[in-house]
Every structure is written in structure tokens, then in C-alpha cells.
C-alpha atoms as a PDB file:
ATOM      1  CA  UNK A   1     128.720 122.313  88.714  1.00  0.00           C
ATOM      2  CA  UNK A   2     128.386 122.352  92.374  1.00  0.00           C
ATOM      3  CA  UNK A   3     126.382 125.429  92.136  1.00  0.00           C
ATOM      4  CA  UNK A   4     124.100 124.020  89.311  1.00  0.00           C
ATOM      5  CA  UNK A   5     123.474 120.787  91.633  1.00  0.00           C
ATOM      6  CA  UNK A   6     122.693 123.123  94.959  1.00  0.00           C
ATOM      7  CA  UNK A   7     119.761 124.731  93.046  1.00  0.00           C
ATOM      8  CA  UNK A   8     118.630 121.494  91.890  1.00  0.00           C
ATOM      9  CA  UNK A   9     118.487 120.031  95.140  1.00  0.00           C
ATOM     10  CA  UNK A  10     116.438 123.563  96.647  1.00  0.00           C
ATOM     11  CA  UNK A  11     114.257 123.511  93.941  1.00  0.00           C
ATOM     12  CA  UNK A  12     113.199 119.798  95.034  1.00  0.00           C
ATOM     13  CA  UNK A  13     113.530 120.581  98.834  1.00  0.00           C
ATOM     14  CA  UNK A  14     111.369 123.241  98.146  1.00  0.00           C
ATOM     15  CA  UNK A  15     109.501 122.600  95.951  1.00  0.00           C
ATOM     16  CA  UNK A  16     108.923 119.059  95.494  1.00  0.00           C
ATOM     17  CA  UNK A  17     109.449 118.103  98.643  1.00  0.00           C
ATOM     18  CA  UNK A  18     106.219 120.430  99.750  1.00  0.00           C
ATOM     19  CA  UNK A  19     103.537 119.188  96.863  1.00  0.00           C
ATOM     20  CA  UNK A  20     104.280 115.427  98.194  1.00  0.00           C
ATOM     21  CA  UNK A  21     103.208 116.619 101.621  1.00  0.00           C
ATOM     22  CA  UNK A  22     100.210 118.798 100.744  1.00  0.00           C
ATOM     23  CA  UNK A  23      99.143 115.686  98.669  1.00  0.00           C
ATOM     24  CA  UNK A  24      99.131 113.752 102.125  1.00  0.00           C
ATOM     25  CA  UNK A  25      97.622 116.315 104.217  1.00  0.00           C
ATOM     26  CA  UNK A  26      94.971 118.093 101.961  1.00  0.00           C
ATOM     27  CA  UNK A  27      93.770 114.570 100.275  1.00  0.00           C
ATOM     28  CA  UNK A  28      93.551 112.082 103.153  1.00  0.00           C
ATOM     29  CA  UNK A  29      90.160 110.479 101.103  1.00  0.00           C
ATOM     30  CA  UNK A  30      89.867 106.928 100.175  1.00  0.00           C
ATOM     31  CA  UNK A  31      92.582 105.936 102.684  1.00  0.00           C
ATOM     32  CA  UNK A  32      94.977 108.529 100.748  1.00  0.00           C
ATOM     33  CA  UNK A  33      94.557 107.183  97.195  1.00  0.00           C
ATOM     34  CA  UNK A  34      96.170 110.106  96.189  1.00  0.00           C
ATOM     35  CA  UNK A  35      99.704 109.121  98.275  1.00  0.00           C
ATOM     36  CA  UNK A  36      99.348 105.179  96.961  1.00  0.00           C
ATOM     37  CA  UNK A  37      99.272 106.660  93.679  1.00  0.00           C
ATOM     38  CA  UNK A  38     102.382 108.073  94.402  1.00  0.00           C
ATOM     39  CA  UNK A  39     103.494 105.382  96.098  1.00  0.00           C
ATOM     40  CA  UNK A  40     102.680 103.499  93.124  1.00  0.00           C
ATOM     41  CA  UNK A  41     104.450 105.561  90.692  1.00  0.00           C
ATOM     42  CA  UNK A  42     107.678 106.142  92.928  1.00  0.00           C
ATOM     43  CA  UNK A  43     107.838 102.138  93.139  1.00  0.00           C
ATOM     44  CA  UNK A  44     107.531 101.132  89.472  1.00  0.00           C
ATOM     45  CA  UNK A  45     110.018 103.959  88.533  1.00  0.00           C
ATOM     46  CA  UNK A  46     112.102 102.274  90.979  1.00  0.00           C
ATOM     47  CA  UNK A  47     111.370  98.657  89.721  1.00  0.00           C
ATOM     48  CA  UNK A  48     112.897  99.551  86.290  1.00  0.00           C
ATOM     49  CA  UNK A  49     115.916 101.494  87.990  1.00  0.00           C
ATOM     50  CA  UNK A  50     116.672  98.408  89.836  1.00  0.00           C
ATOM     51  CA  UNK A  51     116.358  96.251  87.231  1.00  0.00           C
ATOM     52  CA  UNK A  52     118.678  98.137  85.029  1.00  0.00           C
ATOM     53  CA  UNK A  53     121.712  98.006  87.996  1.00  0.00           C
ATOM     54  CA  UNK A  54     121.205  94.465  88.872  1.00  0.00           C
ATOM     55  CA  UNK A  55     120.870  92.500  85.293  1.00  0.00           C
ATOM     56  CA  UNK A  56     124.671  94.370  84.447  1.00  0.00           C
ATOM     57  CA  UNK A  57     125.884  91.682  86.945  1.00  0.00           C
ATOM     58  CA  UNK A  58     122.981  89.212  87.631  1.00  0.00           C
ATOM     59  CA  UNK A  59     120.185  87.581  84.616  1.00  0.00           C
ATOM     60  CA  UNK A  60     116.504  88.637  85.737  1.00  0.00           C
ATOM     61  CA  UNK A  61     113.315  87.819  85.006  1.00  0.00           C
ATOM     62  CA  UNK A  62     111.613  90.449  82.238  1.00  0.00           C
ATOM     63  CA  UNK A  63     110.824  93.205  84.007  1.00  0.00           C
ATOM     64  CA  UNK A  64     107.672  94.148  83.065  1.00  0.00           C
ATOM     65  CA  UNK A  65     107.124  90.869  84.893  1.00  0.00           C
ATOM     66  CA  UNK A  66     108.288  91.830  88.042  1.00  0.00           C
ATOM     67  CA  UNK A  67     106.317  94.530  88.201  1.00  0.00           C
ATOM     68  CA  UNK A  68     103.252  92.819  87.391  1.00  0.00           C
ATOM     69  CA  UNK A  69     104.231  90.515  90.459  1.00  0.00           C
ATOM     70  CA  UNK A  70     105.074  94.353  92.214  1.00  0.00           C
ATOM     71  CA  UNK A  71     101.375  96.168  91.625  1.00  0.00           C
ATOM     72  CA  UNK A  72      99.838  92.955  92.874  1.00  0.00           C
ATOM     73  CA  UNK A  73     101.669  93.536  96.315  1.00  0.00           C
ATOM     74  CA  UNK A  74     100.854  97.570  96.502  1.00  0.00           C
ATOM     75  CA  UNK A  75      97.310  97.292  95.385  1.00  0.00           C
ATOM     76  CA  UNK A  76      96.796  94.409  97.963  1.00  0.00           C
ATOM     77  CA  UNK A  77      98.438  96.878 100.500  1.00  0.00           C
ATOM     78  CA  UNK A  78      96.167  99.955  99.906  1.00  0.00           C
ATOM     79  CA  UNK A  79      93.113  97.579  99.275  1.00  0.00           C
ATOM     80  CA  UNK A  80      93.477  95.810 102.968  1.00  0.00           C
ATOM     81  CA  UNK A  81      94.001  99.297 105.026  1.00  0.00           C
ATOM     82  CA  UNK A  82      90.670 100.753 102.460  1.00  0.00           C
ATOM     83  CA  UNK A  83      88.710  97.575 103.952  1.00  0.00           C
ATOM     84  CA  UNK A  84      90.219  97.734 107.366  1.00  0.00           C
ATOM     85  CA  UNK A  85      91.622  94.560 107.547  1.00  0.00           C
ATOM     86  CA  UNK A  86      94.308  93.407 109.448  1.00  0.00           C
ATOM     87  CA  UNK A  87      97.832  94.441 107.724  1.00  0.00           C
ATOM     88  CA  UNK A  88      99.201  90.803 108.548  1.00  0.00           C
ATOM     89  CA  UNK A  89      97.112  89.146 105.681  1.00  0.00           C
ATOM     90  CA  UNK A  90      99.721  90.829 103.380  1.00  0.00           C
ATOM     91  CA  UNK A  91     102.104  88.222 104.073  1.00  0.00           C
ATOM     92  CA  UNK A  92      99.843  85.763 102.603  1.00  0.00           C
ATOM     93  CA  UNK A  93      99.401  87.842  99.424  1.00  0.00           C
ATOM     94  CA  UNK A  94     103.396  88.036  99.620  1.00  0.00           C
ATOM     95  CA  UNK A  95     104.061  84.439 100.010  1.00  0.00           C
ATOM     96  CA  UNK A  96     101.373  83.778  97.199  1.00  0.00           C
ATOM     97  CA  UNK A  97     103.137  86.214  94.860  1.00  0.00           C
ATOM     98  CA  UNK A  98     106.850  84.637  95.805  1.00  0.00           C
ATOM     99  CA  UNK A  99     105.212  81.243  94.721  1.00  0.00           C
ATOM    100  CA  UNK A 100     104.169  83.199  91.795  1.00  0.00           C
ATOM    101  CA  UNK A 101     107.287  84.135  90.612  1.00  0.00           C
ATOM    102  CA  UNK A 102     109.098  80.860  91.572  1.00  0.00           C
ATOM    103  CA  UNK A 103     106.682  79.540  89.054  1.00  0.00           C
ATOM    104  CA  UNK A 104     108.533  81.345  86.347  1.00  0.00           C
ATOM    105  CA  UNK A 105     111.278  79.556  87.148  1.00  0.00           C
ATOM    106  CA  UNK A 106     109.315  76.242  85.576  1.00  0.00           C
ATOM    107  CA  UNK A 107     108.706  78.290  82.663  1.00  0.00           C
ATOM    108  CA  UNK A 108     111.897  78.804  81.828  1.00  0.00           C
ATOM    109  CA  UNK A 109     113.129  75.893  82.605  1.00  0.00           C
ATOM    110  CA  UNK A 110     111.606  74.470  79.636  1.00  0.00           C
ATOM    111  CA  UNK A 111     114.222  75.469  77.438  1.00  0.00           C
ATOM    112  CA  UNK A 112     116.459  72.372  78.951  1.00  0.00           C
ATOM    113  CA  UNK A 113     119.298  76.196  80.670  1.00  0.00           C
ATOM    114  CA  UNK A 114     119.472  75.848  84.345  1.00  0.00           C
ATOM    115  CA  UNK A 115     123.038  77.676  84.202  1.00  0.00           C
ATOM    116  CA  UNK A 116     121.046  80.888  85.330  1.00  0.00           C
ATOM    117  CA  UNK A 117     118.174  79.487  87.154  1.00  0.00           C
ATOM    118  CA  UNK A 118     119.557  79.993  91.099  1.00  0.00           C
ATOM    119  CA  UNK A 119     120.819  83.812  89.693  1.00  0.00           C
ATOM    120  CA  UNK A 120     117.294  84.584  88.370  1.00  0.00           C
ATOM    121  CA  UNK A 121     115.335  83.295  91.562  1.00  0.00           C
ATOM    122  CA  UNK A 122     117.664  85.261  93.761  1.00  0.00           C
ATOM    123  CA  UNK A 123     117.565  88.470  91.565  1.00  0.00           C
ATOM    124  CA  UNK A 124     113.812  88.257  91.267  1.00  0.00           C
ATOM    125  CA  UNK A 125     113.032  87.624  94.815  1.00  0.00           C
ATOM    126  CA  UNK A 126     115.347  90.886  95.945  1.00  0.00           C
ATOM    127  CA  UNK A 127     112.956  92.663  93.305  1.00  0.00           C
ATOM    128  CA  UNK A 128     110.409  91.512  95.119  1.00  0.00           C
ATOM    129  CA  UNK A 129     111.393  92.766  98.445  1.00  0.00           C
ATOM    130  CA  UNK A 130     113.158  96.095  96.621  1.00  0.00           C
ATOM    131  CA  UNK A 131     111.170  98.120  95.919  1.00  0.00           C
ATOM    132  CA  UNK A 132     108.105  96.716  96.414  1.00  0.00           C
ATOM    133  CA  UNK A 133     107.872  95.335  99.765  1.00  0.00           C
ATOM    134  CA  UNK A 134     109.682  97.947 101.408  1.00  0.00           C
ATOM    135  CA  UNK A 135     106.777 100.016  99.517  1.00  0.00           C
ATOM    136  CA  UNK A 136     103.914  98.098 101.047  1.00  0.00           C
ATOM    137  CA  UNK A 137     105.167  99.276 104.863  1.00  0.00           C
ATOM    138  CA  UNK A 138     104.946 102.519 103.027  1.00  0.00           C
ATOM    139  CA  UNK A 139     101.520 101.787 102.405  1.00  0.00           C
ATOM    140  CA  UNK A 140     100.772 100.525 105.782  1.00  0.00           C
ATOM    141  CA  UNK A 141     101.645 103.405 107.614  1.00  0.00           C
ATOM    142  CA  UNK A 142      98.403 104.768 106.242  1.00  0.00           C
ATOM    143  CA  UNK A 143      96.399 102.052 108.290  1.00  0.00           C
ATOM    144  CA  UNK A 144      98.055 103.473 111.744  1.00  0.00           C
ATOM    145  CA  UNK A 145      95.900 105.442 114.067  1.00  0.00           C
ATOM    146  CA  UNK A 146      96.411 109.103 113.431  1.00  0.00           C
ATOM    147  CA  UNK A 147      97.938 107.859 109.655  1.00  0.00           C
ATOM    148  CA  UNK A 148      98.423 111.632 108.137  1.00  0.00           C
ATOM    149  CA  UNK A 149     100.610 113.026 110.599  1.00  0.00           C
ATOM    150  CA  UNK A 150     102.596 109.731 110.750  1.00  0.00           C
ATOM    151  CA  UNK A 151     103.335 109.764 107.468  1.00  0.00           C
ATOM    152  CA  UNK A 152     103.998 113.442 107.119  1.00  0.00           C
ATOM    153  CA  UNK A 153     106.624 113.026 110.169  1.00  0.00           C
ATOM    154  CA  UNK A 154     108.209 109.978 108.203  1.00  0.00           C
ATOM    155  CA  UNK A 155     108.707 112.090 105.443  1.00  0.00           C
ATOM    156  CA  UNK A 156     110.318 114.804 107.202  1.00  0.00           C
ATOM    157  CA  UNK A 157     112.395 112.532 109.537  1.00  0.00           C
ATOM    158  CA  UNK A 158     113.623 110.809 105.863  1.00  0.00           C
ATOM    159  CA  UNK A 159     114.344 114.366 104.328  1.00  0.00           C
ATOM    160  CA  UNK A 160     115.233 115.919 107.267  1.00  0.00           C
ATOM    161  CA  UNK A 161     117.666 113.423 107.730  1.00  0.00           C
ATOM    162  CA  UNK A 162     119.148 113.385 104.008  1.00  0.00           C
ATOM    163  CA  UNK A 163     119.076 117.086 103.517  1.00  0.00           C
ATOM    164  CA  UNK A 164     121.204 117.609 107.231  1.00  0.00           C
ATOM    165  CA  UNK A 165     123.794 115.153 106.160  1.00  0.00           C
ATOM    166  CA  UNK A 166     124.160 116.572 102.953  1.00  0.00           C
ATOM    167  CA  UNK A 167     124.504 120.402 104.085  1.00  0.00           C
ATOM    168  CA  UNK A 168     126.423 119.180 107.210  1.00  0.00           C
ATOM    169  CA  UNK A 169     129.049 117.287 105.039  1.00  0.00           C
ATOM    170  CA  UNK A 170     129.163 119.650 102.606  1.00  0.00           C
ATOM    171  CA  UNK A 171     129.560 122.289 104.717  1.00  0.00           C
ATOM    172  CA  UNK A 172     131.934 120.411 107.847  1.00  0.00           C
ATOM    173  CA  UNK A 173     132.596 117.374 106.509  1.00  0.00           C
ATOM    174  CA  UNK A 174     136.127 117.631 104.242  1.00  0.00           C
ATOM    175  CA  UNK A 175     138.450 116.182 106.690  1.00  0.00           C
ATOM    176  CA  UNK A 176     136.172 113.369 108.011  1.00  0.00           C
ATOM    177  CA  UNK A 177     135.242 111.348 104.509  1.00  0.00           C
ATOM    178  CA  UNK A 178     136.307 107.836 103.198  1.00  0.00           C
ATOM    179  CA  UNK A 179     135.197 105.825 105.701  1.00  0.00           C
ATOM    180  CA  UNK A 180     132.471 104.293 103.819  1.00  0.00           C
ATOM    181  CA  UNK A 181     134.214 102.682 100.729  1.00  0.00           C
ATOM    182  CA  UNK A 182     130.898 102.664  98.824  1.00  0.00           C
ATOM    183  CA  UNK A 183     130.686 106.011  98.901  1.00  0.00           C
ATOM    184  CA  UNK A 184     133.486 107.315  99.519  1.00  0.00           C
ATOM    185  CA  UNK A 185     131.774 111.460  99.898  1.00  0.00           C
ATOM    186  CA  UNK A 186     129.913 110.470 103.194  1.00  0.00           C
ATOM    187  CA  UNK A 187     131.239 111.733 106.394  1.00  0.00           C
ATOM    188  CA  UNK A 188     130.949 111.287 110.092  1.00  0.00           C
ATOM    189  CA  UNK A 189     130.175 115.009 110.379  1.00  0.00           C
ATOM    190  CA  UNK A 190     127.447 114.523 107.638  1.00  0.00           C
ATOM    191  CA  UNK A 191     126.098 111.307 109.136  1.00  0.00           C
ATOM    192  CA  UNK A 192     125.608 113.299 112.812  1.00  0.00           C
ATOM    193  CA  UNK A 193     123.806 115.944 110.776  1.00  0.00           C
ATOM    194  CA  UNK A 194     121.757 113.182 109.725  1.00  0.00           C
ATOM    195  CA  UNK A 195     120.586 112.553 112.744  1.00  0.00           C
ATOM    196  CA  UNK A 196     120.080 116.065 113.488  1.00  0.00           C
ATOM    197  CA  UNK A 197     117.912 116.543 110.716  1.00  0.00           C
ATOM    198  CA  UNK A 198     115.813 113.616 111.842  1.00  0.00           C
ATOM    199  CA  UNK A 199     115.052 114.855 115.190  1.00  0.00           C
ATOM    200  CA  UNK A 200     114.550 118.427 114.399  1.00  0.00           C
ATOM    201  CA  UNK A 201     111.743 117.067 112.104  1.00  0.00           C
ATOM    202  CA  UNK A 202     110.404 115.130 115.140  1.00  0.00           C
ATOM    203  CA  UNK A 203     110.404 117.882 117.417  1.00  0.00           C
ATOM    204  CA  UNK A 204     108.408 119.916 114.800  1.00  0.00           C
ATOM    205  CA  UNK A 205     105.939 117.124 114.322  1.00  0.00           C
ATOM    206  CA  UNK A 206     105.636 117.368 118.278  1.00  0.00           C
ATOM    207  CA  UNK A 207     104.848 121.143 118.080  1.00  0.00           C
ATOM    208  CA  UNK A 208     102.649 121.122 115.114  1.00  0.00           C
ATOM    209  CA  UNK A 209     100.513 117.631 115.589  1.00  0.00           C
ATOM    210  CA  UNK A 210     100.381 118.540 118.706  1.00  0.00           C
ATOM    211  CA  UNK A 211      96.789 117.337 119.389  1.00  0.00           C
ATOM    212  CA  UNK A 212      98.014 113.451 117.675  1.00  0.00           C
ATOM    213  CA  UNK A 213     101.605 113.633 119.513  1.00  0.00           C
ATOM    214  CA  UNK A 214     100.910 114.782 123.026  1.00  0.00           C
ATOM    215  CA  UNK A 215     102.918 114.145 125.950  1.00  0.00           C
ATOM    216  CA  UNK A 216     105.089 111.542 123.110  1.00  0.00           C
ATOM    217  CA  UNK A 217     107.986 114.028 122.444  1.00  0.00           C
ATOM    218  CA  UNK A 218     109.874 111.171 123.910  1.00  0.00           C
ATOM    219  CA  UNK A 219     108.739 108.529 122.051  1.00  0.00           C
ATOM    220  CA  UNK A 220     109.112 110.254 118.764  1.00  0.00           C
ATOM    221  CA  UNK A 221     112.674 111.265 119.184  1.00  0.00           C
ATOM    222  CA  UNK A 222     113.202 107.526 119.576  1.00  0.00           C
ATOM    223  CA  UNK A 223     111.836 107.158 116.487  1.00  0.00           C
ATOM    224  CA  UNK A 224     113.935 109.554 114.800  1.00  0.00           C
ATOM    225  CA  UNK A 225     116.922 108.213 115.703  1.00  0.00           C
ATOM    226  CA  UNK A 226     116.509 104.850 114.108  1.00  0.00           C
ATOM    227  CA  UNK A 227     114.388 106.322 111.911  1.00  0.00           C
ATOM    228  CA  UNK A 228     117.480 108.092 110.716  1.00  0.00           C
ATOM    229  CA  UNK A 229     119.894 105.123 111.143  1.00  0.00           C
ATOM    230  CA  UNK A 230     118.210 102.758 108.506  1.00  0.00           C
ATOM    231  CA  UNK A 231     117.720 106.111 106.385  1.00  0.00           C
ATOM    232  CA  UNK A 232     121.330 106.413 106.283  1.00  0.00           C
ATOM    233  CA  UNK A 233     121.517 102.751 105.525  1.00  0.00           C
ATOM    234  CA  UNK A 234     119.247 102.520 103.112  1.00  0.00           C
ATOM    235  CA  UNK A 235     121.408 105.094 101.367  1.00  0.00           C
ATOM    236  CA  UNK A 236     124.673 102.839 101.433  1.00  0.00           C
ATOM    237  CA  UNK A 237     122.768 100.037 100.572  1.00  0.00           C
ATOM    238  CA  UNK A 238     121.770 101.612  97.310  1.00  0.00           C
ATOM    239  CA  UNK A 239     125.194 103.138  97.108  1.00  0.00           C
ATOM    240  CA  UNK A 240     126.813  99.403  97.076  1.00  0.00           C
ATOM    241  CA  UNK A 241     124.373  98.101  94.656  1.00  0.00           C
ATOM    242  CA  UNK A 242     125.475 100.708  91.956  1.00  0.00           C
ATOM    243  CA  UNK A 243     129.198 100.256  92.688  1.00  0.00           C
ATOM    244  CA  UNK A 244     128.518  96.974  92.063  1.00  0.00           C
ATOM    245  CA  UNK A 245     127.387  97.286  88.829  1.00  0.00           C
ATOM    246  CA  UNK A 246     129.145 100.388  87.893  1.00  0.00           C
ATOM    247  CA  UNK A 247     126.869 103.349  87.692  1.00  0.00           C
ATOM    248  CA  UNK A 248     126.748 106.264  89.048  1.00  0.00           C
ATOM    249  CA  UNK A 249     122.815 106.870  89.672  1.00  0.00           C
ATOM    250  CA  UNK A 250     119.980 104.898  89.190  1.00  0.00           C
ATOM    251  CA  UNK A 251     118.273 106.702  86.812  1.00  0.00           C
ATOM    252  CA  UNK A 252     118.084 110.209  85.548  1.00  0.00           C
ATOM    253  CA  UNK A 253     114.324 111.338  86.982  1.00  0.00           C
ATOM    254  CA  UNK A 254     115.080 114.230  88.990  1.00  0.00           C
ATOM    255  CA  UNK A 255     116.913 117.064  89.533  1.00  0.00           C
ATOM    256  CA  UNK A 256     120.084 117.131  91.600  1.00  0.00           C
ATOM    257  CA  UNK A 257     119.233 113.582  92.132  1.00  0.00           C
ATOM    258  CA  UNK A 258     119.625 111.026  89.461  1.00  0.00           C
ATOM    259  CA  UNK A 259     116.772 108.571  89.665  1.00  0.00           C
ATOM    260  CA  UNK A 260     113.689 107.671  91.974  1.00  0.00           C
ATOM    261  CA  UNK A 261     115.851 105.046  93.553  1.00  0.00           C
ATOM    262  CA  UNK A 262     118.175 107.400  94.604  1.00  0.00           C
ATOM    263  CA  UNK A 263     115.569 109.475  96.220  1.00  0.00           C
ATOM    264  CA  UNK A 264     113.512 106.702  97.928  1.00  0.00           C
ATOM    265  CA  UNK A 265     116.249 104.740  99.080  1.00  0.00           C
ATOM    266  CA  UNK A 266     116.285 105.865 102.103  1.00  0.00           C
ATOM    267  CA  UNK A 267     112.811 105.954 102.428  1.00  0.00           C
ATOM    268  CA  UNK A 268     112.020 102.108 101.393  1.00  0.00           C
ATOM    269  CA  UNK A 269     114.661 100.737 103.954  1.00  0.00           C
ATOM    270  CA  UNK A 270     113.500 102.947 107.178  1.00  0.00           C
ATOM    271  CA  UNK A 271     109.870 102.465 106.485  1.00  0.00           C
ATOM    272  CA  UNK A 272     109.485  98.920 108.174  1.00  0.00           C
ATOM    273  CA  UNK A 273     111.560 100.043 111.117  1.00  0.00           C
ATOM    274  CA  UNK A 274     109.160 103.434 111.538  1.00  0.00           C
ATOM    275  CA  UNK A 275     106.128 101.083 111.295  1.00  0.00           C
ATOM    276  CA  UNK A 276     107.572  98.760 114.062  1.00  0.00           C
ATOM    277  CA  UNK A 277     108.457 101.883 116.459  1.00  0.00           C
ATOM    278  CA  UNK A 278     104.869 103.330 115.929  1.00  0.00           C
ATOM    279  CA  UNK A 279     103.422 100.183 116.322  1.00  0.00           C
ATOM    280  CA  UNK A 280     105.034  99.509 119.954  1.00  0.00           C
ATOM    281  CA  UNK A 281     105.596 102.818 121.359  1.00  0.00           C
ATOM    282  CA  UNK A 282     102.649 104.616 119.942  1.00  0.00           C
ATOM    283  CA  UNK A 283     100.125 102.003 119.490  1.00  0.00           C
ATOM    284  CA  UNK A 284      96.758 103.219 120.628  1.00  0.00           C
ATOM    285  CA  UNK A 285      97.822 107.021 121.209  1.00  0.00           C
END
């Protein structure tokens, strides 16, 4: 079994893991309609992964709902970095969408039930914010200066960082487990890995963006770091949610992997921090 899961996991690291980049770097047109669509995809996967693992312990609104409420957030996300405006006039499509869904709440409230009412808002809102606006800082990284290599180095920081801990803990990492009760297979040795992983892809990015990056080896390593500190979060995060309600893996989508959820996890919770660190330490490079 072990075996079977180790090929699964290099056929994505090397194979899926690649065509997501090329996409990035080869088809930068349109501000990369080609990665929203992705984006896009990966997020309304995730919306009905989500949904499944929260309504076994929480009611929810429909979910085709949600994600309705979801596409409006993405496609304002790729629309304002395609027009050049300022990314900050998201948050008024966000609050107008949160209103949005509050609304529901009057809907349903016409059948005379509030015994679920503050359990719905709450378990819609987090739908809101996971997957979908932890997607739109996804999105926004495309607006940076310099957006392709940016988003390429996220990417590898992310894998880099998951595929390190993995092989690290695998490998190292018997003696040292148990710490985290939500997953009880992590290990310090695999969480130093992690970080590892994470600047050994920012040290490559240095190397081979060399003409975007120069002289910001520094700065990027920074970035890694956290980068791969909210990665690993992001991971327990997603790791408490399913203990919560009792299943193993959020969906069954890839290889080696279980569902898009449990591949983007980490991605959807180290995105905003990434965005913030490029934003103040390489802002104008």
C-alpha cells in the first residue's frame, strides 16, 4: 500500500505538478486566464469537498448556492487585475456578496425554523472565506509586478514545502510523531523538512528568475519561511476539519491524495500571507 501511494504521489509531483506550471509560464495571456481557469476549477471542486465535511456536523446553505456566491468572488478577482484596477475594490464585491448570502437567511426564515439559522450563517460565511476567498489572493498574485515568476515560486515554495515534509517524515520522522493530535502522522522532523523544501524552492527561484529576483535572495527566503509556516497550517487546519466530521479525505480527485482540498489546503491558507510579504518587501522590484 505504501508503495502503491509513493507512485501516486511521483506521478503527481512529476507529472502534475509540472503541466500546472507550464500552464503559468507558457500562457501568461489575458492576465493568465488559463491559471484562473484553474483556479476556478480547483476552487469549486473544493467548494463541494467542503461542503460535504462541514454539513456532517453543521446545516448549510445548498451548495450549488454557495458557489454561485463563490464564482462571483473569483471572476470579480481575475476581472479587476484584467482591467488594472486596484485589488482593494474586492472587498467591496466581498462585503456585497456576504450581504448576499445573509439575505438567504430571510429566505429561509420564511418557513417560521430559526433552530438552524446562527449554524447556517456561520457555515456559509466560512464557505465563503474557504475556499473562495483564500482563492481570490490566489488570483491576486497575478496583479503583482513580475506576476509569473511570483506565482511559479508560490507554487514551488507550497510543494516544495509539502513534498519535504512528507519524504523527511517518512523517511526520519518515526520517533518524533503525535504531537499534533489532528494528525497524529506529522512530525517535527517532517515539519523542518517543510521548511527546507520551501527555501530550496526560493533559492531556485533566485537562480532561475534571476533577472525578476535580483539582489532579493534575502527577501525571498523570508518569504519562504512563512510561506511554509501557514502551508503547514493550512494543512492542520484541513486536517481538524475532517476529524471533526469523521473522514478521512476530502474527496477522492487525485492520486495519492484524496481530494482537491487536500491538495490546495495548503495553498489557500499561505496565499494571503505570500501576497502580504511580496507586497512589503518586494513591492516595486
Amino acid at each position: 500500500m505504501k508503495i502503491k501511494k509513493l507512485i501516486e504521489r511521483l506521478i503527481i509531483f512529476f507529472v502534475g505538478a509540472p503541466l500546472v506550471l507550464a500552464s503559468i509560464y507558457f500562457l501568461p495571456h489575458y492576465n493568465f486566464l488559463v491559471y484562473h481557469i484553474e483556479l476556478f476549477i480547483a476552487a469549486l471542486i473544493a467548494n463541494y469537498e467542503i461542503y460535504n465535511i462541514l454539513s456532517q456536523r453543521s446545516p448549510a446553505y445548498p451548495k450549488k448556492i454557495l458557489a454561485c456566491f463563490g464564482t462571483i468572488l473569483v471572476l470579480s478577482s481575475y476581472l479587476i487585475g484584467l482591467h488594472a484596477v486596484p485589488f482593494q475594490y474586492i472587498f467591496i464585491v466581498f462585503g456585497c456578496v456576504t450581504v448576499g448570502m445573509m439575505f438567504m437567511e430571510v429566505i429561509f426564515s420564511f418557513s417560521g425554523n430559526f433552530t438552524n439559522s446562527i449554524a447556517r450563517l456561520t457555515t456559509g460565511v466560512f464557505m465563503l472565506i474557504y475556499p473562495w476567498g483564500l482563492t481570490v489572493f490566489l488570483s491576486a498574485i497575478a496583479s503583482l509586478p513580475n506576476a509569473g515568476a511570483l506565482i511559479i515560486m508560490f507554487f514551488l515554495m507550497t510543494f516544495g514545502c509539502d513534498s519535504f515534509a512528507w519524504l523527511f517524515g517518512m523517511l526520519l520522522g518515526k520517533n518524533n510523531r503525535g504531537f499534533i493530535k489532528a494528525s497524529p502522522k506529522k512530525s517535527i522532523v517532517g515539519f523542518i523538512g517543510g521548511f527546507i523544501g520551501s527555501i530550496t524552492a526560493a533559492v531556485a527561484s533566485f537562480y532561475f528568475f534571476n533577472k525578476q529576483f535580483n539582489g532579493k535572495l534575502r527577501e525571498l527566503i523570508i518569504i519562504a519561511l512563512f510561506t511554509a509556516l501557514f502551508a503547514i497550517i493550512g494543512d492542520i487546519i484541513e486536517s481538524i476539519l475532517k476529524r471533526s466530521a469523521d473522514v478521512k479525505d476530502s474527496g477522492k480527485v487525485i492520486l495519492g491524495r484524496g481530494g482537491i482540498l487536500d491538495s490546495i489546503d495548503s495553498l489557500l491558507i499561505a496565499a494571503p500571507v505570500f501576497y502580504a510579504l511580496c507586497m512589503f518587501l518586494l513591492g516595486g522590484f
